[in-house]
C-alpha atoms as a PDB file:
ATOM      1  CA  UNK A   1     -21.199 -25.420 -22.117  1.00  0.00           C
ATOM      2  CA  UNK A   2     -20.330 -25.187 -25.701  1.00  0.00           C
ATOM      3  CA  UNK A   3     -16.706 -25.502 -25.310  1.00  0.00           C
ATOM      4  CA  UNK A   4     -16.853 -28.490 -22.808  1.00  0.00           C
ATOM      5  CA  UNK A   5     -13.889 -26.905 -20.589  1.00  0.00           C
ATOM      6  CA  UNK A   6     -13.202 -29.644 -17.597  1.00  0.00           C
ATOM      7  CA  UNK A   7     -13.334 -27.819 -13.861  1.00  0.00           C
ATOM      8  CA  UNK A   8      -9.426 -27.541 -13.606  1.00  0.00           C
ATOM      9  CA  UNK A   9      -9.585 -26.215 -10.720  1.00  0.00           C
ATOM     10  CA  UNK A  10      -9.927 -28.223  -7.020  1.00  0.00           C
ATOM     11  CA  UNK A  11     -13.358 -27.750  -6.209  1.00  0.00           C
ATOM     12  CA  UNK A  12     -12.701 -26.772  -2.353  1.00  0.00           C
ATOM     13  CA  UNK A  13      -9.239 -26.341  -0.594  1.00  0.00           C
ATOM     14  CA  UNK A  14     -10.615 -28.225   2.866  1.00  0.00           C
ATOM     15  CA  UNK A  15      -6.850 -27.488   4.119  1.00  0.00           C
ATOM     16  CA  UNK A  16      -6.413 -23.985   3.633  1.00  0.00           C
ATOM     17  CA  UNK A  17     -10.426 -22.670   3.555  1.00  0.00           C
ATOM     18  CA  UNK A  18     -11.423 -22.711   7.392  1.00  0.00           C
ATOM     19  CA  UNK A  19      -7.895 -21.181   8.064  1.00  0.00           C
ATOM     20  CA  UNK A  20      -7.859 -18.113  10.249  1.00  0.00           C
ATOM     21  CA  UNK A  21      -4.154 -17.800  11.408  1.00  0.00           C
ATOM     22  CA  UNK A  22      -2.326 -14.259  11.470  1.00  0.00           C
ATOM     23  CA  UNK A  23      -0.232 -14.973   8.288  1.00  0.00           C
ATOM     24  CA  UNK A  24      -0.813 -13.789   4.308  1.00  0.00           C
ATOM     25  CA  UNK A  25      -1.715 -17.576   3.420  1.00  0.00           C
ATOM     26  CA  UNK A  26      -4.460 -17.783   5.593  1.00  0.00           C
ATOM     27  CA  UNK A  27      -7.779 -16.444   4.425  1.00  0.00           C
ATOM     28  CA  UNK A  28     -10.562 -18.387   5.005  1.00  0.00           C
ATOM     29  CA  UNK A  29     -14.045 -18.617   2.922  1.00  0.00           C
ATOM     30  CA  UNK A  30     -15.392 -16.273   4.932  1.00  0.00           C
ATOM     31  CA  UNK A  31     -15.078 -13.013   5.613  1.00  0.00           C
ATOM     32  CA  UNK A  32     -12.684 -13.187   2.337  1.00  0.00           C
ATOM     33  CA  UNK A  33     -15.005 -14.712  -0.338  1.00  0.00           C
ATOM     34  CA  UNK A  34     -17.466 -12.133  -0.036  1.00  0.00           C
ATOM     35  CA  UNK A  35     -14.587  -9.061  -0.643  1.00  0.00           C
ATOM     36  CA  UNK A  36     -12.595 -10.905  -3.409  1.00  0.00           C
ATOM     37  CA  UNK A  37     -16.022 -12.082  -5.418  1.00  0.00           C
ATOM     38  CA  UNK A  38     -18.126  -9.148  -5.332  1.00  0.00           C
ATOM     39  CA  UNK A  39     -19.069  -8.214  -9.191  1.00  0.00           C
ATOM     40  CA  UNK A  40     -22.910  -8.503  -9.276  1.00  0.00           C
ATOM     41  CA  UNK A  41     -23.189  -9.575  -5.666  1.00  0.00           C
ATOM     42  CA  UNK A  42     -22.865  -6.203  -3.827  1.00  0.00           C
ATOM     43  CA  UNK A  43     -20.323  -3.324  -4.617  1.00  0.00           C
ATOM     44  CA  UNK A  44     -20.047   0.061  -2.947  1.00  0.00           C
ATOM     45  CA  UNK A  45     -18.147   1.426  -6.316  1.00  0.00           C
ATOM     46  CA  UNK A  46     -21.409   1.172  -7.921  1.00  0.00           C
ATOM     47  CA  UNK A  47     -23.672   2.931  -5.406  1.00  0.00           C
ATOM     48  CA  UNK A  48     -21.220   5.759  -5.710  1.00  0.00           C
ATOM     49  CA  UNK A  49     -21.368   5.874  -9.782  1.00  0.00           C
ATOM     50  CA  UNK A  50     -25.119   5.604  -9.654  1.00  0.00           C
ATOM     51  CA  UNK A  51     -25.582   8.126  -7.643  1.00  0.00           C
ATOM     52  CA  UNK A  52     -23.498  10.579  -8.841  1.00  0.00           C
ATOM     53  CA  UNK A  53     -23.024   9.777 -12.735  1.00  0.00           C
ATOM     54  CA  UNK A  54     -25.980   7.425 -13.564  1.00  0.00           C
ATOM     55  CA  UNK A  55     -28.939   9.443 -11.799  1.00  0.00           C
ATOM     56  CA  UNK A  56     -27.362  12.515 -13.857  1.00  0.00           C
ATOM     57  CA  UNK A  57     -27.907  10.669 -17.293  1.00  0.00           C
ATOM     58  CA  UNK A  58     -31.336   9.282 -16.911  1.00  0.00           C
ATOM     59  CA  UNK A  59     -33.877  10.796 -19.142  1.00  0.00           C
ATOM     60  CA  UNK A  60     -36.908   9.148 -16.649  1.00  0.00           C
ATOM     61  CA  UNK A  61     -37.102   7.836 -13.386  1.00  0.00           C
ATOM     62  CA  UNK A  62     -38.666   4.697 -14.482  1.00  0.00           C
ATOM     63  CA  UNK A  63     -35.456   3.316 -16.227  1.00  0.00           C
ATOM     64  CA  UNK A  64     -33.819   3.483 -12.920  1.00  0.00           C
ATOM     65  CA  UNK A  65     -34.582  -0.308 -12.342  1.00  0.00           C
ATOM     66  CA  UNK A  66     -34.123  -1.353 -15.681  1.00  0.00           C
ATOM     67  CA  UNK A  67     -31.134   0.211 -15.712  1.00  0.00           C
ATOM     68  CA  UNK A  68     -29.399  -0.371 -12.534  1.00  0.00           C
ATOM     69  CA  UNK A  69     -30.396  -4.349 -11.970  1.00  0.00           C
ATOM     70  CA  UNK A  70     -29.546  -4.774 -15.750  1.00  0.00           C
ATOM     71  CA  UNK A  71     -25.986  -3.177 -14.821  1.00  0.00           C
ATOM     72  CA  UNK A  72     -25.513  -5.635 -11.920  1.00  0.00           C
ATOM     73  CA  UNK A  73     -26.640  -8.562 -14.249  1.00  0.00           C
ATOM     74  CA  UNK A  74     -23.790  -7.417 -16.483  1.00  0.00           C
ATOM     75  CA  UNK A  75     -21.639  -7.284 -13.766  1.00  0.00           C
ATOM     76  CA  UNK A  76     -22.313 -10.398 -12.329  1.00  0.00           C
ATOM     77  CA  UNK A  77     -21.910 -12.178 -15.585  1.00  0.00           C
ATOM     78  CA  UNK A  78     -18.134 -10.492 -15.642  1.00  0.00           C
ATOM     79  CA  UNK A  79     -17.661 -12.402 -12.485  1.00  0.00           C
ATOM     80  CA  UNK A  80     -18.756 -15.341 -13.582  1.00  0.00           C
ATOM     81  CA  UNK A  81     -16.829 -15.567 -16.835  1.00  0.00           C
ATOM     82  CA  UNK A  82     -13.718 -14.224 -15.114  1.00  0.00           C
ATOM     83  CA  UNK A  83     -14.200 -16.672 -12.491  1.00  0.00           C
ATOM     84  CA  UNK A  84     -14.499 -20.110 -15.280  1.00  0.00           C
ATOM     85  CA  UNK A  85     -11.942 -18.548 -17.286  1.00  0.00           C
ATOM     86  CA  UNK A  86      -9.106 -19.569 -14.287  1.00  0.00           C
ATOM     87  CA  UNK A  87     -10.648 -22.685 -13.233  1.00  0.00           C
ATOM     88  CA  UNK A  88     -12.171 -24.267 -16.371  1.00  0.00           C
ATOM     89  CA  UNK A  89      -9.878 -22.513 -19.225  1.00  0.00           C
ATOM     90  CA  UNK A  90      -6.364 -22.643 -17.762  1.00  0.00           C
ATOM     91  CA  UNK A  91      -4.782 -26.125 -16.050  1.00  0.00           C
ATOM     92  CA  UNK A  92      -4.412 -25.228 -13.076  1.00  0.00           C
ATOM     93  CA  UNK A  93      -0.484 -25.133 -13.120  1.00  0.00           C
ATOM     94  CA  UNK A  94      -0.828 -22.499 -15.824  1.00  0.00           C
ATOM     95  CA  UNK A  95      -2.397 -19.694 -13.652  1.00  0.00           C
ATOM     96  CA  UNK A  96      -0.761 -16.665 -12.612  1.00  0.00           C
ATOM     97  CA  UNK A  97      -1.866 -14.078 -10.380  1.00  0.00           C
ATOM     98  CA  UNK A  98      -3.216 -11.044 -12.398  1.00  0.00           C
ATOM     99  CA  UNK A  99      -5.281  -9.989 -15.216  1.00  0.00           C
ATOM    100  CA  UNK A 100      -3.364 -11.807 -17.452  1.00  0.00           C
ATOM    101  CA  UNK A 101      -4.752 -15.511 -16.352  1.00  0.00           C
ATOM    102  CA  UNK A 102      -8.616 -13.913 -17.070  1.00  0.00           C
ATOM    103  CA  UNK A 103      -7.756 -12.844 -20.517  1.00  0.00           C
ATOM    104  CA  UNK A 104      -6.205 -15.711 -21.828  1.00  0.00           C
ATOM    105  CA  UNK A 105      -9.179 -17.844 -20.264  1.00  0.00           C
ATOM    106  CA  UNK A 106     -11.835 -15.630 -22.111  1.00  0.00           C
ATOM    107  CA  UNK A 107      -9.374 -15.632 -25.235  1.00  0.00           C
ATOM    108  CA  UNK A 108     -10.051 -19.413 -24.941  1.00  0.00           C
ATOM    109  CA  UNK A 109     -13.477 -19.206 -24.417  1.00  0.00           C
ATOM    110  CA  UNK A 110     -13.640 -16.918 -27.774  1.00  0.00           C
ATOM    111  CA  UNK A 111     -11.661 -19.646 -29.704  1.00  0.00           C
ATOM    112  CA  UNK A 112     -14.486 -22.029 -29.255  1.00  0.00           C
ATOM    113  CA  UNK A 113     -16.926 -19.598 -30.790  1.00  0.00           C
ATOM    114  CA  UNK A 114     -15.139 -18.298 -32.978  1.00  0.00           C
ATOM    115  CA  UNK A 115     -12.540 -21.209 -34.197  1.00  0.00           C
ATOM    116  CA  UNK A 116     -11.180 -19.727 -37.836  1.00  0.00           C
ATOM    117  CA  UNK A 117      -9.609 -16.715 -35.542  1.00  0.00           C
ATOM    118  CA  UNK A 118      -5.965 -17.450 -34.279  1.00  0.00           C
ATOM    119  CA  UNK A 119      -6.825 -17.997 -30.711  1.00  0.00           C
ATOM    120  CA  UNK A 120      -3.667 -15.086 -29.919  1.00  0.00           C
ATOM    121  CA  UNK A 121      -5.299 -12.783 -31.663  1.00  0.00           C
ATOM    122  CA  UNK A 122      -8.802 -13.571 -29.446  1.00  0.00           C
ATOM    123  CA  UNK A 123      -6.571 -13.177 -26.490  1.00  0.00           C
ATOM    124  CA  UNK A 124      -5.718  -9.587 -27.328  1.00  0.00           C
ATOM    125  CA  UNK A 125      -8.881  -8.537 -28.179  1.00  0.00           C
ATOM    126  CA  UNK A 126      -9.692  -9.895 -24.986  1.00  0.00           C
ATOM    127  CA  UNK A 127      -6.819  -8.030 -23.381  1.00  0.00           C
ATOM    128  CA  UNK A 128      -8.138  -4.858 -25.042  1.00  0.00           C
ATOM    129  CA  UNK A 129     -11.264  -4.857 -23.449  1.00  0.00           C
ATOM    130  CA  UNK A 130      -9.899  -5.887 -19.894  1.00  0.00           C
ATOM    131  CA  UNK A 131      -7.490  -2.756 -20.347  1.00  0.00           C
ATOM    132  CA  UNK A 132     -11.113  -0.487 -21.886  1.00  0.00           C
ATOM    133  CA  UNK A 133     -12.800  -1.441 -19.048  1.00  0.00           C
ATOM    134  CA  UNK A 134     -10.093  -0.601 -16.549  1.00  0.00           C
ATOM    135  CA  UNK A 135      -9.515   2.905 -18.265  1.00  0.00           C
ATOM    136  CA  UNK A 136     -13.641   3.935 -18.134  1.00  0.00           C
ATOM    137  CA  UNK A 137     -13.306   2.356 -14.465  1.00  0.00           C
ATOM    138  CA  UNK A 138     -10.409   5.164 -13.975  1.00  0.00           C
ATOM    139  CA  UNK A 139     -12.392   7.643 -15.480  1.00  0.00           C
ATOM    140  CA  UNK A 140     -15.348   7.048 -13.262  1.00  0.00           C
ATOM    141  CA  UNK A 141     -13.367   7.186 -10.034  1.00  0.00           C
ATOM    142  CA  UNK A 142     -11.773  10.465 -11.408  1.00  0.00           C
ATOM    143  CA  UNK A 143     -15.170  11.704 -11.528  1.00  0.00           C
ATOM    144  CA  UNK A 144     -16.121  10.765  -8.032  1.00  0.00           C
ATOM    145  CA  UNK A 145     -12.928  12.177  -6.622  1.00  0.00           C
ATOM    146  CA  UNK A 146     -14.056  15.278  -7.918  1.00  0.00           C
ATOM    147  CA  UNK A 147     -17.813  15.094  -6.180  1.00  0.00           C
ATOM    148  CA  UNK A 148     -16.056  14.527  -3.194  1.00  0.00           C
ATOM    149  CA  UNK A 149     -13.633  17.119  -3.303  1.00  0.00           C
ATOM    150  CA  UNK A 150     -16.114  19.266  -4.019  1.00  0.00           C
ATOM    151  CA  UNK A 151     -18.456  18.197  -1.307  1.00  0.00           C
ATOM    152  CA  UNK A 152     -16.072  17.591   1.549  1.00  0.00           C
ATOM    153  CA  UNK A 153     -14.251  20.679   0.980  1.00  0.00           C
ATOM    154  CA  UNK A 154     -15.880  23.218  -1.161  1.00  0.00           C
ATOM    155  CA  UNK A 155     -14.028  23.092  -4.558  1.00  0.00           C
ATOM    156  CA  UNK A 156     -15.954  23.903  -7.675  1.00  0.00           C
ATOM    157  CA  UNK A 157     -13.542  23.815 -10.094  1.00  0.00           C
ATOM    158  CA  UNK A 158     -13.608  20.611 -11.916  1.00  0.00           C
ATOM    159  CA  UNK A 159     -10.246  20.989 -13.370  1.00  0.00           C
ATOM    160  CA  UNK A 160      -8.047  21.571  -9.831  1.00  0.00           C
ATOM    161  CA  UNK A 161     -10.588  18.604  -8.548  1.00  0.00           C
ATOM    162  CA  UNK A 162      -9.573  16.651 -11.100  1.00  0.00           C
ATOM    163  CA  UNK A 163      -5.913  17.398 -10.613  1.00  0.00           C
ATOM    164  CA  UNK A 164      -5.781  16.854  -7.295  1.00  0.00           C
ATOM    165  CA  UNK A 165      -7.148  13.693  -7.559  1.00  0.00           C
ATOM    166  CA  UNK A 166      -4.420  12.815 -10.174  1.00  0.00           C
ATOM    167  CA  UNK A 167      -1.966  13.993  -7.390  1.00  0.00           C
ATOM    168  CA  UNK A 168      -3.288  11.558  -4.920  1.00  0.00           C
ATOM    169  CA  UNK A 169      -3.062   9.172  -7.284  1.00  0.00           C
ATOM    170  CA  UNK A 170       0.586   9.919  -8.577  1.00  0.00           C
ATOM    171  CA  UNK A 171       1.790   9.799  -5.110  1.00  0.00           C
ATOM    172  CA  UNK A 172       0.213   6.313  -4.313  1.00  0.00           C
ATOM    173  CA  UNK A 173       1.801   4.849  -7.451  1.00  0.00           C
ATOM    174  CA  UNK A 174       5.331   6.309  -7.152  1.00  0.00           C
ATOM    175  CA  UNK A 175       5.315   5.567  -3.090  1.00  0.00           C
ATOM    176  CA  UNK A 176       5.379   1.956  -4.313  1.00  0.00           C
ATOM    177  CA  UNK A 177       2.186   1.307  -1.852  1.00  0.00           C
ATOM    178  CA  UNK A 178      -0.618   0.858  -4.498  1.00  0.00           C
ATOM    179  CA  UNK A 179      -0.125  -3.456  -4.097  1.00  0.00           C
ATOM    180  CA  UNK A 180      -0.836  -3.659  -0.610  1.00  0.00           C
ATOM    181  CA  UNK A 181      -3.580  -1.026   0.017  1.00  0.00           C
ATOM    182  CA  UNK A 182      -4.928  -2.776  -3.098  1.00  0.00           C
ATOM    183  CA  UNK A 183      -5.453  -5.609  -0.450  1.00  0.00           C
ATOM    184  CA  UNK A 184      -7.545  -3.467   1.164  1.00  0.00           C
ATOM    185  CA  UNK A 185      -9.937  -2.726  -1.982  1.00  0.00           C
ATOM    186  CA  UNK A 186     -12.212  -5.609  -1.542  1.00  0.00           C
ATOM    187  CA  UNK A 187     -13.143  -4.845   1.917  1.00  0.00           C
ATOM    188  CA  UNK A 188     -13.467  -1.034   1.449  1.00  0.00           C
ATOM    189  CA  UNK A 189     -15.877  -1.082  -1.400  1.00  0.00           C
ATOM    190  CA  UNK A 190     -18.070  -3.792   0.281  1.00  0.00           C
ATOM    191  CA  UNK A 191     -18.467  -1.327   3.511  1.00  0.00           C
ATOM    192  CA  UNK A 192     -19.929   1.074   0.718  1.00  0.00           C
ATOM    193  CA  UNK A 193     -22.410  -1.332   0.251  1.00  0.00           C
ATOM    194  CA  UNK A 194     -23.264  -1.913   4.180  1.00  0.00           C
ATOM    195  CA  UNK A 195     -23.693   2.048   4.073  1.00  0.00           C
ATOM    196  CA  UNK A 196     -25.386   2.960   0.997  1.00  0.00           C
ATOM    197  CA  UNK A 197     -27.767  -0.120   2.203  1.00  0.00           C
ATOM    198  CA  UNK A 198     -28.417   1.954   5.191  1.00  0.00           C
ATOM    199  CA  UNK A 199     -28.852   5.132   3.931  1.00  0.00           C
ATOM    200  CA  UNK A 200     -31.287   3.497   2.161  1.00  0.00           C
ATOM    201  CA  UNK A 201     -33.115   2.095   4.671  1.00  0.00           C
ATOM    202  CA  UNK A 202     -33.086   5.811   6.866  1.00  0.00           C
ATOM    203  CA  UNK A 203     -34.186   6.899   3.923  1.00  0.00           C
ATOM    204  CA  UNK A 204     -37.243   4.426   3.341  1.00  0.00           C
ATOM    205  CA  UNK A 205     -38.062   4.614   6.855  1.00  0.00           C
ATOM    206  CA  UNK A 206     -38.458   8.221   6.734  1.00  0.00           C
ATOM    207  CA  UNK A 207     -40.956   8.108   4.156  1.00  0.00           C
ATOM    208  CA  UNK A 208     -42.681   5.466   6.289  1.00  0.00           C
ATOM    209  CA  UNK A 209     -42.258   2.654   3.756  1.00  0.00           C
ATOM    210  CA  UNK A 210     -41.421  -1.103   4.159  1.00  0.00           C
ATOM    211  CA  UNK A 211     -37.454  -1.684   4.699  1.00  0.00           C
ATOM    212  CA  UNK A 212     -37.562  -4.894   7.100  1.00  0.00           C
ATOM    213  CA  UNK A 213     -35.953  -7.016   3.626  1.00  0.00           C
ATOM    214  CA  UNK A 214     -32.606  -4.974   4.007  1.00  0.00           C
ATOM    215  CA  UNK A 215     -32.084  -5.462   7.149  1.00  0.00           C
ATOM    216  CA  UNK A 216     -30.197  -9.045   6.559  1.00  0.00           C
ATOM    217  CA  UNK A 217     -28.694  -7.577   3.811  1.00  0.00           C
ATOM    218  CA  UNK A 218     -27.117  -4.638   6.148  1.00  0.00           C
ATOM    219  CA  UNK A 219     -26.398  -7.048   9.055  1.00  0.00           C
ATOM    220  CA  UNK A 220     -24.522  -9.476   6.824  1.00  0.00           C
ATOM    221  CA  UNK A 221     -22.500  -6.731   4.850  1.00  0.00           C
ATOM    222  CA  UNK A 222     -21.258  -5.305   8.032  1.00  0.00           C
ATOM    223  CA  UNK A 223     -20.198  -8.217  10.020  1.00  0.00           C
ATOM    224  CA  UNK A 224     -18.200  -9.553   6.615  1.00  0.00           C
ATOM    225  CA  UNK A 225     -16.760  -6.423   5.965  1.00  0.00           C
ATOM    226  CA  UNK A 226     -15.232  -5.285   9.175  1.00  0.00           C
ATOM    227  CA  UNK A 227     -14.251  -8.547   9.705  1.00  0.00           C
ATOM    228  CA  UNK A 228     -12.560  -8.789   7.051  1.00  0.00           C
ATOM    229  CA  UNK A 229     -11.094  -5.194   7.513  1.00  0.00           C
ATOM    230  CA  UNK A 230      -9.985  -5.913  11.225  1.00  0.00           C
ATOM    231  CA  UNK A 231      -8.292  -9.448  10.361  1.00  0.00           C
ATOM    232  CA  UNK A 232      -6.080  -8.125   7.057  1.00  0.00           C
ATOM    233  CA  UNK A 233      -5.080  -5.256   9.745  1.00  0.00           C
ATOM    234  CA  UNK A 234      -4.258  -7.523  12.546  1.00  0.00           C
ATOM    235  CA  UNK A 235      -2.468  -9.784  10.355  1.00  0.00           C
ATOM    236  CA  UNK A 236      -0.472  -6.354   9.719  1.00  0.00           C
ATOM    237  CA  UNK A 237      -0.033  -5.034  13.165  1.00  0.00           C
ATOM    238  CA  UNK A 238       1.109  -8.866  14.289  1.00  0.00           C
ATOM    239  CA  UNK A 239       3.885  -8.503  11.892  1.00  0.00           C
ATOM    240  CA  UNK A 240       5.643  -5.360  12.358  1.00  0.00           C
ATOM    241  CA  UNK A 241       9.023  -5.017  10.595  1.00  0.00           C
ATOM    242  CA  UNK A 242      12.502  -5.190  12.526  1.00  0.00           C
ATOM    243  CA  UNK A 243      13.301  -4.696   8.529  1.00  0.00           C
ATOM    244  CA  UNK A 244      12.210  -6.024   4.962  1.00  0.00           C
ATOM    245  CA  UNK A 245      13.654  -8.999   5.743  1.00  0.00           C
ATOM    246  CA  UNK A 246      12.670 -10.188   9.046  1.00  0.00           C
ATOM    247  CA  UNK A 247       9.058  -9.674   8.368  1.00  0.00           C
ATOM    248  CA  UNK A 248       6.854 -12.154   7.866  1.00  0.00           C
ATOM    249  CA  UNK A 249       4.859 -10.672   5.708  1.00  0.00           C
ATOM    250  CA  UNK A 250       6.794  -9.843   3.127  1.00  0.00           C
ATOM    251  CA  UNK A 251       8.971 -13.401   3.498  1.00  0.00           C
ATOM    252  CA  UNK A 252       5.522 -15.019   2.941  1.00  0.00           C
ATOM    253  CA  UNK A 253       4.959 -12.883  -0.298  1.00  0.00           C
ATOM    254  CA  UNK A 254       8.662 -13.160  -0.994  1.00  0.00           C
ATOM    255  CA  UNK A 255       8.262 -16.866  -1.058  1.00  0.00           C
ATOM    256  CA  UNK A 256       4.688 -17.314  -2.728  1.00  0.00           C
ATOM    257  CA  UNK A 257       6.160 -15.527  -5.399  1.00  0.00           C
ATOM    258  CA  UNK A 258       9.048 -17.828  -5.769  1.00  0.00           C
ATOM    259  CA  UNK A 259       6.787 -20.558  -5.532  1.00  0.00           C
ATOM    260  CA  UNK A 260       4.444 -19.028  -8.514  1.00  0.00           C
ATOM    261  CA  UNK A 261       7.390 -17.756 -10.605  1.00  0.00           C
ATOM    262  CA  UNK A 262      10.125 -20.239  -9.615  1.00  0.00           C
ATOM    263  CA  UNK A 263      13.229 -19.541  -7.337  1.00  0.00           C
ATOM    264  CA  UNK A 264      15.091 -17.723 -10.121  1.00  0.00           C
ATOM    265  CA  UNK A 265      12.246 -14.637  -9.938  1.00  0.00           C
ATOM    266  CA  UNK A 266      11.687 -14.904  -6.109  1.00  0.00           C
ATOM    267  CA  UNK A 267      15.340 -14.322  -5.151  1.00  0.00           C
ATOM    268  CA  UNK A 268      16.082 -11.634  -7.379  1.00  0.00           C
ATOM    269  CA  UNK A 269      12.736 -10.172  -6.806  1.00  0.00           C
ATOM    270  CA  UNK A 270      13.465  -6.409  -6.722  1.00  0.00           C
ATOM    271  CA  UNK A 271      14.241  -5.289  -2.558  1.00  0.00           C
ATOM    272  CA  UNK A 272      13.534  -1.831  -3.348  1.00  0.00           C
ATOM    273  CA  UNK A 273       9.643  -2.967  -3.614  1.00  0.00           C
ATOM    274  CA  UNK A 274       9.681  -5.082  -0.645  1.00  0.00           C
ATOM    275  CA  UNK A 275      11.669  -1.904   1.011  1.00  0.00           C
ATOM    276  CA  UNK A 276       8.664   0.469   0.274  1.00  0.00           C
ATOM    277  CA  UNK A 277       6.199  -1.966   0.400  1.00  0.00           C
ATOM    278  CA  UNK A 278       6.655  -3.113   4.355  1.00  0.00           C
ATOM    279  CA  UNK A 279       6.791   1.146   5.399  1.00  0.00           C
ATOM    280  CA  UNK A 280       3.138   0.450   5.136  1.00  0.00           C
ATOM    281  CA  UNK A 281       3.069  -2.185   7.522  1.00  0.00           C
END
């Protein structure tokens, strides 16, 4: 409001939004917007970090509300601001997929308010607390890899919990397969939510309370998620390699890329990726 950043981005994409064709370019509004925009909405990721870590730092019961609503505020206002920062703060021909199109949107944002400050210099500090809040976000799953080692298989020691989580993790990275089960992310942590919502309600319902308001909530979360779920993997059992090349899938990343990056970057994009990337599929 202060800056007076035009919407640079097209309000709705009526040609590609109601879409729901077995390709990578066609995702429609829903199940899709619901898995891709969850900060502050619903996440699964948090249920798991305020049940393990959060309910383990709290002095007093009675900040649990306080404390857990005011976290989802927080988070929703993330989503927000990351969301204006690539529709309002970059023309829209100046967006690139990543992180990097959010930071130099909030960098922009942080120009306005703070004008005498090189607006490069806002855009690192902006970068620095994208990369901060990835690192305590790694931390945190680290954590919860260890609670579930420890629960689904008995191991008390935090340190070879900890390291076999780092293992898991290792291997995803160096497999090459961390992009496309990334795809997969979204949908994942909203079943969380359709869960923890329920084991809430069992829970309530045991105790002979009230829990008719969460039943929408669980109804919705479920039919979005597996939805969701069941399209991105029929969209990956419908295109089955005969080789890198002749699938689909990757020849529609292959060329988005080139479209987003020019022709230059899409035909020399590296094969060995799209090589280890379609074993997956």
């Amino acid at each position: 409001m202060i800056g007076n950043f035009p919407l640079q981005a097209p309000l709705v994409n009526t040609q590609e939004a109601f879409k729901f064709g077995l390709d990578i370019a066609n995702r429609p509004v829903w199940p899709y917007v619901s898995v891709l925009i969850a900060c502050g909405a619903a996440s699964g990721f948090h249920s798991l970090v305020s049940s393990g870590t959060t309910a383990k730092q709290l002095p007093n019961e009675k900040y649990i509300r306080h404390i857990g609503y005011g976290a989802m505020l927080g988070e929703g206002f993330l989503g927000i601001t990351a969301l204006m920062a690539v529709t309002t703060a970059l023309a829209w021909e100046e967006y690139r997929p990543g992180l990097g199109s959010v930071v130099t949107g909030w960098g922009r944002f942080l120009n306005v308010l703070l004008p005498f400050i090189d607006v490069k210099i806002l855009i690192s500090f902006a970068a620095l607390v994208a990369t901060a809040f990835g690192f305590t976000t790694m931390d945190s799953s680290m954590r919860l890899t260890r609670y579930a080692l420890h629960e689904l298989l008995g191991i008390k020691n935090i340190y070879v919990a900890g390291f076999i989580g780092f293992l898991l993790s290792l291997t995803v990275a160096l497999a090459g397969t961390a992009t496309p089960l990334w795809t997969l992310f979204g949908s994942v942590n909203q079943v969380l939510v359709a869960l923890a919502l329920t084991t809430i309600a069992v829970v309530l319902a045991h105790f002979g309370r009230r829990l008719w308001f969460l039943i929408p909530g669980i109804a919705y979360m479920y039919a979005t998620t597996l939805t969701a779920l069941l399209h991105t993997i029929t969209v990956w059992l419908y295109t089955l390699p005969e080789g890198p090349q002749k699938n689909p899938l990757i020849s529609a990343i292959y060329t988005e890329y080139s479209r987003i990056y020019g022709p230059e970057t899409g035909r020399h994009w590296p094969m060995s990726y799209i090589c280890r990337s379609s074993r997956l599929y």
